[in-house]
PDB file of N, CA and C in Angstrom:
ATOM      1  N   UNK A   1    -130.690 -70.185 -44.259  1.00  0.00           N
ATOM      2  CA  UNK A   1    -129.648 -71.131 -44.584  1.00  0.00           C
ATOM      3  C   UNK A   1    -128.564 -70.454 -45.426  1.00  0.00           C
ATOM      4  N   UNK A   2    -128.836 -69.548 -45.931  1.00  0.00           N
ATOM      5  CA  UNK A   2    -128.088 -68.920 -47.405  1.00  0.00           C
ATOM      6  C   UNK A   2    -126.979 -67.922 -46.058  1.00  0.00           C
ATOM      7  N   UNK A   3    -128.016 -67.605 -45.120  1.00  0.00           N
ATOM      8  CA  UNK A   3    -126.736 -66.634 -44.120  1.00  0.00           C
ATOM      9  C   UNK A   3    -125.759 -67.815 -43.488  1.00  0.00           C
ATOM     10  N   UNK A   4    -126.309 -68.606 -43.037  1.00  0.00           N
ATOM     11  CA  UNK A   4    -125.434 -69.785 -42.190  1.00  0.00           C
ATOM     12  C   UNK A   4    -124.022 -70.415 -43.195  1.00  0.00           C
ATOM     13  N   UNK A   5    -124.830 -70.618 -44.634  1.00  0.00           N
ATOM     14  CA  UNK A   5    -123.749 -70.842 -45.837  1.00  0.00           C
ATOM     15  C   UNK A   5    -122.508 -69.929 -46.082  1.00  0.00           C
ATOM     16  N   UNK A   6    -123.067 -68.816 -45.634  1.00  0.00           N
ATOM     17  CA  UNK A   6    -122.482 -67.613 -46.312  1.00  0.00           C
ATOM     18  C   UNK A   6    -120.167 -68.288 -46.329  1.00  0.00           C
ATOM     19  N   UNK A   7    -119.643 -67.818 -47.682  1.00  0.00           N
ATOM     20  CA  UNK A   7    -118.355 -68.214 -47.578  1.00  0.00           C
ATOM     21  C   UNK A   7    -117.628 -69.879 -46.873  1.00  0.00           C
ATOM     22  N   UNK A   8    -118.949 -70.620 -46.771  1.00  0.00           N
ATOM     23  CA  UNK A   8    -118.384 -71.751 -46.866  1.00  0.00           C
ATOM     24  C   UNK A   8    -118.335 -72.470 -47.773  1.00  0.00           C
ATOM     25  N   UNK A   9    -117.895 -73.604 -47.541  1.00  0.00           N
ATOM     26  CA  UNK A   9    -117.752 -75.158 -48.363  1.00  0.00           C
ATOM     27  C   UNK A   9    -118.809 -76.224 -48.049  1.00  0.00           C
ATOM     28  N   UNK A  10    -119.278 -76.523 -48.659  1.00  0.00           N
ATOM     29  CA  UNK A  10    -120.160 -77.853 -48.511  1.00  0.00           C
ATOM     30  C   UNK A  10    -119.631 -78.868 -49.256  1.00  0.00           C
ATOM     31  N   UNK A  11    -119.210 -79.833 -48.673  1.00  0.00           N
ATOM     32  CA  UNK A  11    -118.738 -81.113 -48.535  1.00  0.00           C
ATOM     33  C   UNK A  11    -118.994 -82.289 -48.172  1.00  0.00           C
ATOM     34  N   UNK A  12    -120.199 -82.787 -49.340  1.00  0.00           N
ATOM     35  CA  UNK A  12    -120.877 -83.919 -49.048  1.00  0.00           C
ATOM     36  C   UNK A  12    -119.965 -85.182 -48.410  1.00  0.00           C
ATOM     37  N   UNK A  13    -120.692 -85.868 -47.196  1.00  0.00           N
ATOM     38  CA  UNK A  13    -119.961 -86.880 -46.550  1.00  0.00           C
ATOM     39  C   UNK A  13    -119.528 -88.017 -47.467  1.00  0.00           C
ATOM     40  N   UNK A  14    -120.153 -88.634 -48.823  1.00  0.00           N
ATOM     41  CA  UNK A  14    -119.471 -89.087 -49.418  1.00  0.00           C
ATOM     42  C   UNK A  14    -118.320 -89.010 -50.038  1.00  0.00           C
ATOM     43  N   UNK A  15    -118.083 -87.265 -49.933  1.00  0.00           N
ATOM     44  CA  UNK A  15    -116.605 -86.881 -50.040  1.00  0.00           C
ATOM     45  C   UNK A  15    -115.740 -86.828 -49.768  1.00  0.00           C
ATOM     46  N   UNK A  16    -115.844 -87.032 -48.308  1.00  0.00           N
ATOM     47  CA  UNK A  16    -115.026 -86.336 -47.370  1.00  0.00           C
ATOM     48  C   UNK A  16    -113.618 -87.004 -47.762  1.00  0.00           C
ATOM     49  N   UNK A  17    -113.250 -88.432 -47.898  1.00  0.00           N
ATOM     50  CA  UNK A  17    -111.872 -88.498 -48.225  1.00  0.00           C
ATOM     51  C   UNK A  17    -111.670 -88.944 -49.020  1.00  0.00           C
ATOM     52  N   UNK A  18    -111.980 -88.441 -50.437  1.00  0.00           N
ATOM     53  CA  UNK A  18    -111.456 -88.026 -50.808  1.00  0.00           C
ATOM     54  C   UNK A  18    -110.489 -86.284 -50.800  1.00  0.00           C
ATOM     55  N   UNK A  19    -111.749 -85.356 -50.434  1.00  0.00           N
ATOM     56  CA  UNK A  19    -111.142 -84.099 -50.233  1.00  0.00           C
ATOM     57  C   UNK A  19    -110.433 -84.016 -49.369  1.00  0.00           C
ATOM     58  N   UNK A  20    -110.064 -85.010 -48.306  1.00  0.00           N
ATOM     59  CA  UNK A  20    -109.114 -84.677 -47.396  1.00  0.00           C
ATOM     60  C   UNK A  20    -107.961 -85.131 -47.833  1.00  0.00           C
ATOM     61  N   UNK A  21    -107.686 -86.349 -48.763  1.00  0.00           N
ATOM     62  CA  UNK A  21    -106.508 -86.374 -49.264  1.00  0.00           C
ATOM     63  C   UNK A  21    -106.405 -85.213 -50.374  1.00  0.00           C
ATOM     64  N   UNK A  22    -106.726 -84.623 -51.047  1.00  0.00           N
ATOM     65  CA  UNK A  22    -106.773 -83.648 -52.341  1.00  0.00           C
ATOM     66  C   UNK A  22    -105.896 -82.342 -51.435  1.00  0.00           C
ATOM     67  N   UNK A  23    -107.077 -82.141 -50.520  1.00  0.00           N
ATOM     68  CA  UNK A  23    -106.929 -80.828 -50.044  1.00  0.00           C
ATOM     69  C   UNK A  23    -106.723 -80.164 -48.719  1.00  0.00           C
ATOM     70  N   UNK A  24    -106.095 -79.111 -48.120  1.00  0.00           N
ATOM     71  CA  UNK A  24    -105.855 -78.583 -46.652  1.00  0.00           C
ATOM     72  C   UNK A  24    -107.161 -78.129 -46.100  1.00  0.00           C
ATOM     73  N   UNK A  25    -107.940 -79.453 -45.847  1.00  0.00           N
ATOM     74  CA  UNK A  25    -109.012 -78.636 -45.244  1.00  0.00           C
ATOM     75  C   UNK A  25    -109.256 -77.674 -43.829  1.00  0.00           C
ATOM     76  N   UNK A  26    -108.055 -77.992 -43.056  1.00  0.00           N
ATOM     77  CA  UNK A  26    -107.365 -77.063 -42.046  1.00  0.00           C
ATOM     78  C   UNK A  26    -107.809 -75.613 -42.251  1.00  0.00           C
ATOM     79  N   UNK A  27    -107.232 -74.847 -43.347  1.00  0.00           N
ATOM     80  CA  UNK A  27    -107.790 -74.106 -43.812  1.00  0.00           C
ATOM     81  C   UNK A  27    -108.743 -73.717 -44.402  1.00  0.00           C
ATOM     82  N   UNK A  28    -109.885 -74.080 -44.871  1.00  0.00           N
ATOM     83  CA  UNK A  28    -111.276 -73.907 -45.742  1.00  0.00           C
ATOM     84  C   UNK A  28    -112.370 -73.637 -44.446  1.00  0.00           C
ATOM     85  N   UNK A  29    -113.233 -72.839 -44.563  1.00  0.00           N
ATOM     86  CA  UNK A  29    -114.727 -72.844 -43.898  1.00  0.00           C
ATOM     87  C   UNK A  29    -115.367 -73.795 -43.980  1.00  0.00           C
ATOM     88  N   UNK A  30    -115.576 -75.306 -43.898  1.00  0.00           N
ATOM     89  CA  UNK A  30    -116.269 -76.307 -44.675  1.00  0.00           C
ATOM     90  C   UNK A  30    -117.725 -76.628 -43.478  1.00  0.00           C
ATOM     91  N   UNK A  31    -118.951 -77.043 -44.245  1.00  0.00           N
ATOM     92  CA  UNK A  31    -119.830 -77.992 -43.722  1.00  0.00           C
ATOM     93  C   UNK A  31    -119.962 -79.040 -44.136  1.00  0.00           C
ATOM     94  N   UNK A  32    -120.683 -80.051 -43.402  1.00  0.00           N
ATOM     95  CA  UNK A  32    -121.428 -81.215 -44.053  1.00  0.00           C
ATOM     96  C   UNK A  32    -122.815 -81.659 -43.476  1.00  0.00           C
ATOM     97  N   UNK A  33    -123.098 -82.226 -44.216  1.00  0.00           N
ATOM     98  CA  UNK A  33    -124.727 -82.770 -43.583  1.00  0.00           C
ATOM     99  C   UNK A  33    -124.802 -84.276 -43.550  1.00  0.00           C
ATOM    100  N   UNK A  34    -125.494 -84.929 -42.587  1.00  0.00           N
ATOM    101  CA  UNK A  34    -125.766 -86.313 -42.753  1.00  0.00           C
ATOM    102  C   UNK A  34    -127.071 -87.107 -42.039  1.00  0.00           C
ATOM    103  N   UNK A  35    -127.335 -87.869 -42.610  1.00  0.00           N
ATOM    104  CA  UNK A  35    -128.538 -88.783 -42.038  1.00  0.00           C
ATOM    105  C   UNK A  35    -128.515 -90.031 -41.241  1.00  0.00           C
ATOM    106  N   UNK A  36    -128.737 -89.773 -40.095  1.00  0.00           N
ATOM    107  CA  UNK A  36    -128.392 -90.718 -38.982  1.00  0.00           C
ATOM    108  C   UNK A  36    -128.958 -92.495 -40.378  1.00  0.00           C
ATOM    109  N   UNK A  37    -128.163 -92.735 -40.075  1.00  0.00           N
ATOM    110  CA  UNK A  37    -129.113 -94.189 -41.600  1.00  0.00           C
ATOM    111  C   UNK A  37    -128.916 -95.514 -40.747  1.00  0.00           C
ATOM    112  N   UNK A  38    -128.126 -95.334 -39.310  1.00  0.00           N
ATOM    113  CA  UNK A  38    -128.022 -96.567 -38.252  1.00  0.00           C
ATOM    114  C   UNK A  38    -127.219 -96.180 -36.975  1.00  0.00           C
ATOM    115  N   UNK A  39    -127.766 -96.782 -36.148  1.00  0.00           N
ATOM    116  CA  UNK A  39    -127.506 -96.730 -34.600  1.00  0.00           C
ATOM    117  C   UNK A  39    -127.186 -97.460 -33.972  1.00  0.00           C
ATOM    118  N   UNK A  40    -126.164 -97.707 -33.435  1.00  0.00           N
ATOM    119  CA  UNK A  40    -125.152 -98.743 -32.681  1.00  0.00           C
ATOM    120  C   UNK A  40    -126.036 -98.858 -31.051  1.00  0.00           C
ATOM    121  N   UNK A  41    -126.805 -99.852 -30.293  1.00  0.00           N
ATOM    122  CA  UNK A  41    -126.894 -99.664 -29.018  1.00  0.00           C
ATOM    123  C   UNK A  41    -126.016 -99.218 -28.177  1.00  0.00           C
ATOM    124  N   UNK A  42    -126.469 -98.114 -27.496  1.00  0.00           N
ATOM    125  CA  UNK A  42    -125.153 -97.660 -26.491  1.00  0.00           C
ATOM    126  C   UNK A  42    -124.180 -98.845 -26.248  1.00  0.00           C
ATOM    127  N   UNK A  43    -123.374 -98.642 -26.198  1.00  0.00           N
ATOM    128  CA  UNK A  43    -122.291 -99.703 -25.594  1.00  0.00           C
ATOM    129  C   UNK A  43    -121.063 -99.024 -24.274  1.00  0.00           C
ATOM    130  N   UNK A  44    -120.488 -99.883 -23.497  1.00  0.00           N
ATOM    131  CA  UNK A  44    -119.580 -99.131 -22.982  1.00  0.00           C
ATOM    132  C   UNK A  44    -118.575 -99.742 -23.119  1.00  0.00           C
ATOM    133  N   UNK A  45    -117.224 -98.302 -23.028  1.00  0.00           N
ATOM    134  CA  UNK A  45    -115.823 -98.505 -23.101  1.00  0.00           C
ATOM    135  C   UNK A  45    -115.385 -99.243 -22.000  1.00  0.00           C
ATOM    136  N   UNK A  46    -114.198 -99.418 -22.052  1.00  0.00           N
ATOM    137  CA  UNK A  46    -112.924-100.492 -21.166  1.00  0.00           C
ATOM    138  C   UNK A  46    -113.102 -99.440 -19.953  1.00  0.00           C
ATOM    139  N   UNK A  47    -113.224 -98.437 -20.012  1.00  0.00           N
ATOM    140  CA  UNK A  47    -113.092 -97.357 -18.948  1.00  0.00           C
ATOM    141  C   UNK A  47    -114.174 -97.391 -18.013  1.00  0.00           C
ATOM    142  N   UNK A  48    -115.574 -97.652 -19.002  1.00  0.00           N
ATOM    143  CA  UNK A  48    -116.855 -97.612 -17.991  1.00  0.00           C
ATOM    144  C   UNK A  48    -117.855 -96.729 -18.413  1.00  0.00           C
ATOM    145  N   UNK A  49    -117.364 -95.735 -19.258  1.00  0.00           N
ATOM    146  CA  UNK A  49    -118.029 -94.886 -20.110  1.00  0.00           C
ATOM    147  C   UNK A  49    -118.798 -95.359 -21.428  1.00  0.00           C
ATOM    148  N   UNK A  50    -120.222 -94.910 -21.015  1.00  0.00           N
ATOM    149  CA  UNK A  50    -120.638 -95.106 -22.238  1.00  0.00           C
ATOM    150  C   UNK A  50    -120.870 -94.373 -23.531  1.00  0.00           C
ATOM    151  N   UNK A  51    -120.988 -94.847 -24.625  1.00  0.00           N
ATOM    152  CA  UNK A  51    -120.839 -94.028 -25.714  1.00  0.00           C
ATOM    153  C   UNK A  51    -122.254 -94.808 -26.590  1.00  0.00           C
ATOM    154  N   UNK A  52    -122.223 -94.025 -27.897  1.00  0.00           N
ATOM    155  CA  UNK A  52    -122.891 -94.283 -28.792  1.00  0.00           C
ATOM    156  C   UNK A  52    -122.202 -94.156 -30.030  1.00  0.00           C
ATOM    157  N   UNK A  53    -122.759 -95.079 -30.929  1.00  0.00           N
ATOM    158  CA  UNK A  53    -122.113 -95.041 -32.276  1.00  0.00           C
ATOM    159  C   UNK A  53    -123.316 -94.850 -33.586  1.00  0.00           C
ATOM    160  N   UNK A  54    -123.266 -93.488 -34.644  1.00  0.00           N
ATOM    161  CA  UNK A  54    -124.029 -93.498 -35.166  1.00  0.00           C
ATOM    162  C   UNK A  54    -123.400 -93.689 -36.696  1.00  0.00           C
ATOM    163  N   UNK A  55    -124.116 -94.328 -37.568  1.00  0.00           N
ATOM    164  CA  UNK A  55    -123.742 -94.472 -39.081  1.00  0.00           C
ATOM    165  C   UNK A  55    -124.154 -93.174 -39.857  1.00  0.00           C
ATOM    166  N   UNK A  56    -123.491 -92.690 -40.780  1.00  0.00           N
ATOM    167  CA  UNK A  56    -124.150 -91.355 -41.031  1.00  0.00           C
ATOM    168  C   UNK A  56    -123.896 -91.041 -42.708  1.00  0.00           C
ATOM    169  N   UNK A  57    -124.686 -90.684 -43.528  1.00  0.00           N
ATOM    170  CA  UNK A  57    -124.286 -91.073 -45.142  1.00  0.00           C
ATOM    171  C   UNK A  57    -125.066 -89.768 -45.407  1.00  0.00           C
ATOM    172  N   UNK A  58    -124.773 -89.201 -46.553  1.00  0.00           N
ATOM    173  CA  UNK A  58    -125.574 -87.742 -47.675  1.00  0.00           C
ATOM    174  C   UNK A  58    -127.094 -88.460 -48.085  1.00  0.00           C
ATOM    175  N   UNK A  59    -127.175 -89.764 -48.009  1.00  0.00           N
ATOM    176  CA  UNK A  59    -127.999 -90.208 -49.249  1.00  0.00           C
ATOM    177  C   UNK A  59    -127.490 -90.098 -50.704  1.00  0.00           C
ATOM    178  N   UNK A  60    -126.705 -89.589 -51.077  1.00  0.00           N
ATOM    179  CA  UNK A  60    -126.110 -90.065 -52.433  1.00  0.00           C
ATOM    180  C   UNK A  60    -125.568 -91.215 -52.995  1.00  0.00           C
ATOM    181  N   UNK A  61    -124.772 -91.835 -52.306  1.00  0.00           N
ATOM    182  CA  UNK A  61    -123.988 -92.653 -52.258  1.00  0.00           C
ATOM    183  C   UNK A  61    -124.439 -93.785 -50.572  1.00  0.00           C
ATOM    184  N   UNK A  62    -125.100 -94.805 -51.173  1.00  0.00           N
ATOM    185  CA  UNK A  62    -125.306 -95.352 -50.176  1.00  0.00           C
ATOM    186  C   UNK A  62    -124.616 -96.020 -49.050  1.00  0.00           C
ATOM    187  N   UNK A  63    -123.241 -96.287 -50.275  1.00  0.00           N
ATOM    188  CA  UNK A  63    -122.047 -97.473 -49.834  1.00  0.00           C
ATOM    189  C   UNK A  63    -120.996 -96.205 -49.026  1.00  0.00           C
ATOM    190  N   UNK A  64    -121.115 -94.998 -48.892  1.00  0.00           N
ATOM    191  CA  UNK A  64    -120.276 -94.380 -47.987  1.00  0.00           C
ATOM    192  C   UNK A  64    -120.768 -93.929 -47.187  1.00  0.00           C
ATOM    193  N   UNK A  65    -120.689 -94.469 -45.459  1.00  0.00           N
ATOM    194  CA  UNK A  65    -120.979 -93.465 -44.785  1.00  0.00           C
ATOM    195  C   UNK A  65    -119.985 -93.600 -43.869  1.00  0.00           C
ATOM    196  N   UNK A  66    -119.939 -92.973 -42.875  1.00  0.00           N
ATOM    197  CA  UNK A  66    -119.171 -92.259 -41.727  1.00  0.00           C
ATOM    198  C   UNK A  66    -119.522 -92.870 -40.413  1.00  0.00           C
ATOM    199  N   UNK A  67    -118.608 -93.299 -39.727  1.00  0.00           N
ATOM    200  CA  UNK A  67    -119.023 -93.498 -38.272  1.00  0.00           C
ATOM    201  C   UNK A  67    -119.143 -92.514 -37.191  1.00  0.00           C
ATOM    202  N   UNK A  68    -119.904 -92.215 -36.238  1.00  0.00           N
ATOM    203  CA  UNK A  68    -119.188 -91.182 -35.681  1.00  0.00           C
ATOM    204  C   UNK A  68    -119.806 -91.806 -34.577  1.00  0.00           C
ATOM    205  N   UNK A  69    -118.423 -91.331 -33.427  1.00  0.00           N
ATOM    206  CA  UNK A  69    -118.874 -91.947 -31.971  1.00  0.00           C
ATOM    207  C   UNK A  69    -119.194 -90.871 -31.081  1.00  0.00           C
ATOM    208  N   UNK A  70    -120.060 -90.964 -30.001  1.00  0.00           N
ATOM    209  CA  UNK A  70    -120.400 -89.624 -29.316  1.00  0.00           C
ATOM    210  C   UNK A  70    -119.920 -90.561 -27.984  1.00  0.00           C
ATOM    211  N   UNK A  71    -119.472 -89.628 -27.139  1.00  0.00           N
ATOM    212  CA  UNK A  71    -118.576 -89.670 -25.683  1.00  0.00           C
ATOM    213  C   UNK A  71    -119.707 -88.319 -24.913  1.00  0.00           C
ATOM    214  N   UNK A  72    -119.037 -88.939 -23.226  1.00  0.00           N
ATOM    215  CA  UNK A  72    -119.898 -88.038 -22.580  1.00  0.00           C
ATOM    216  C   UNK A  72    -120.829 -87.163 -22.760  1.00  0.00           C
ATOM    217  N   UNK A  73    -120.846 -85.841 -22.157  1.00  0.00           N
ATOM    218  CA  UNK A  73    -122.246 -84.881 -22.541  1.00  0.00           C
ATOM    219  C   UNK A  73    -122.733 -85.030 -24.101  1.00  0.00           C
ATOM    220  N   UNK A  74    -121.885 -85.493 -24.876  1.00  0.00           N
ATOM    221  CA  UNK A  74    -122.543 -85.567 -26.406  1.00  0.00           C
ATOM    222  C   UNK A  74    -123.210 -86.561 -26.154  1.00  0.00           C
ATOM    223  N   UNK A  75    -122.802 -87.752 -25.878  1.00  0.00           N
ATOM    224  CA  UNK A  75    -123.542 -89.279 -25.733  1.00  0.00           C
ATOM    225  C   UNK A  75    -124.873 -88.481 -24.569  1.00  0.00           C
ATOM    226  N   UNK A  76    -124.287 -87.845 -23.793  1.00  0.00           N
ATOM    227  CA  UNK A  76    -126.272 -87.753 -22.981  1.00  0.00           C
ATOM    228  C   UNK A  76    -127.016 -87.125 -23.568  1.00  0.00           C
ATOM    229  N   UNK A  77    -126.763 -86.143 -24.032  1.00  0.00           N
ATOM    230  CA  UNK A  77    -127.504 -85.197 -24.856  1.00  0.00           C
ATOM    231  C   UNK A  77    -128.630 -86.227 -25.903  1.00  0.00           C
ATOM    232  N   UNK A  78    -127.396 -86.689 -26.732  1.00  0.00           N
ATOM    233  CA  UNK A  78    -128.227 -86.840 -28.217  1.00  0.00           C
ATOM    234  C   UNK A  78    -128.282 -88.782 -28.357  1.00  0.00           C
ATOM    235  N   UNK A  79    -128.278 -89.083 -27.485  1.00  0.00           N
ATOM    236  CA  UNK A  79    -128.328 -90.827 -27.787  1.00  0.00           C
ATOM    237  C   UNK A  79    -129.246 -91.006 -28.021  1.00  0.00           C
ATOM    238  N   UNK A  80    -130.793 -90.502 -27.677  1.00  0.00           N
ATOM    239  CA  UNK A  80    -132.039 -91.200 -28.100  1.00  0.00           C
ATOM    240  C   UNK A  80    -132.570 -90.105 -29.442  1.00  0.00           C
ATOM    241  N   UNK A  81    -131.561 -89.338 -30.346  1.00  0.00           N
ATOM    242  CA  UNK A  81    -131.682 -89.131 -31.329  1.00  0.00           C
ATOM    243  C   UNK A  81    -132.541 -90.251 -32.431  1.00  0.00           C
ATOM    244  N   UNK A  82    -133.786 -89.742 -33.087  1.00  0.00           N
ATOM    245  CA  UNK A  82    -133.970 -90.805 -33.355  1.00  0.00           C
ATOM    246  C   UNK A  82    -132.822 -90.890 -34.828  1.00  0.00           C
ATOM    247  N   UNK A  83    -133.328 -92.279 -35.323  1.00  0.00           N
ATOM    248  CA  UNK A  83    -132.557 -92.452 -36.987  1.00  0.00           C
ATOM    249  C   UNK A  83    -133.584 -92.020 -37.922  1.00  0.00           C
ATOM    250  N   UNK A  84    -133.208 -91.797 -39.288  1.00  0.00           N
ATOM    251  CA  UNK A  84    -133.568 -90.872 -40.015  1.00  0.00           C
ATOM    252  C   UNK A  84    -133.170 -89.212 -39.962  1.00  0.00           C
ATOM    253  N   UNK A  85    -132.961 -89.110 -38.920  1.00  0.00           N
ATOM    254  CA  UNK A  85    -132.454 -87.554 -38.393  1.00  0.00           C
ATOM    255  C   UNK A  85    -131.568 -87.093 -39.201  1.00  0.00           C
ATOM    256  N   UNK A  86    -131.704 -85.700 -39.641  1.00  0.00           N
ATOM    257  CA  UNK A  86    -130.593 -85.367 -40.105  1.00  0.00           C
ATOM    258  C   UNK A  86    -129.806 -83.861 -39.290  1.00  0.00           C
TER     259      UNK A  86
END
C-alpha cells in the first residue's frame, strides 16, 4: 500500500468538497476510499440503459457521503457488489 501511496494525496470522501472548492485538484495525485454504506436497485434510464446507484461515505462522518452512478460495462461488472465493500 505504502508503494501504491507513494507521492499521493489521500482525500477522505468526507472531504472532498470541501477540497475541491479550496483547491486545483486537476493538478494533485489524489486518492480516496469508500464504503459501499447503500445500494440503489438497478434502475433504468429514459434511454433504456441500466445503471446502478451506490451511496459511498469514509466512515468518519456519517452525514457525508457521495453518490456515485455506474453506467454500462461498470454497471455489469460491479452491480452485485455486495454493501459493506470497500
Amino acid at each position: 500500500m505504502d508503494r501504491k501511496m507513494a507521492n499521493r494525496k489521500l482525500i477522505r470522501l468526507s472531504q472532498i468538497k470541501s477540497k475541491i472548492a479550496a483547491e486545483n485538484l486537476e493538478e494533485t495525485d489524489w486518492v480516496t476510499f469508500g464504503v459501499i454504506v447503500r445500494k440503489v436497485t438497478p434502475q433504468s434510464s429514459n434511454n433504456g440503459r441500466t445503471f446502478s446507484i451506490w451511496r459511498l461515505n469514509d466512515l468518519r462522518d456519517l452525514n457525508q457521503c457521495v453518490s456515485l452512478f455506474l453506467f454500462g460495462d461498470v454497471h455489469k461488472e460491479h452491480w452485485k457488489t455486495d454493501q459493506g465493500t470497500v
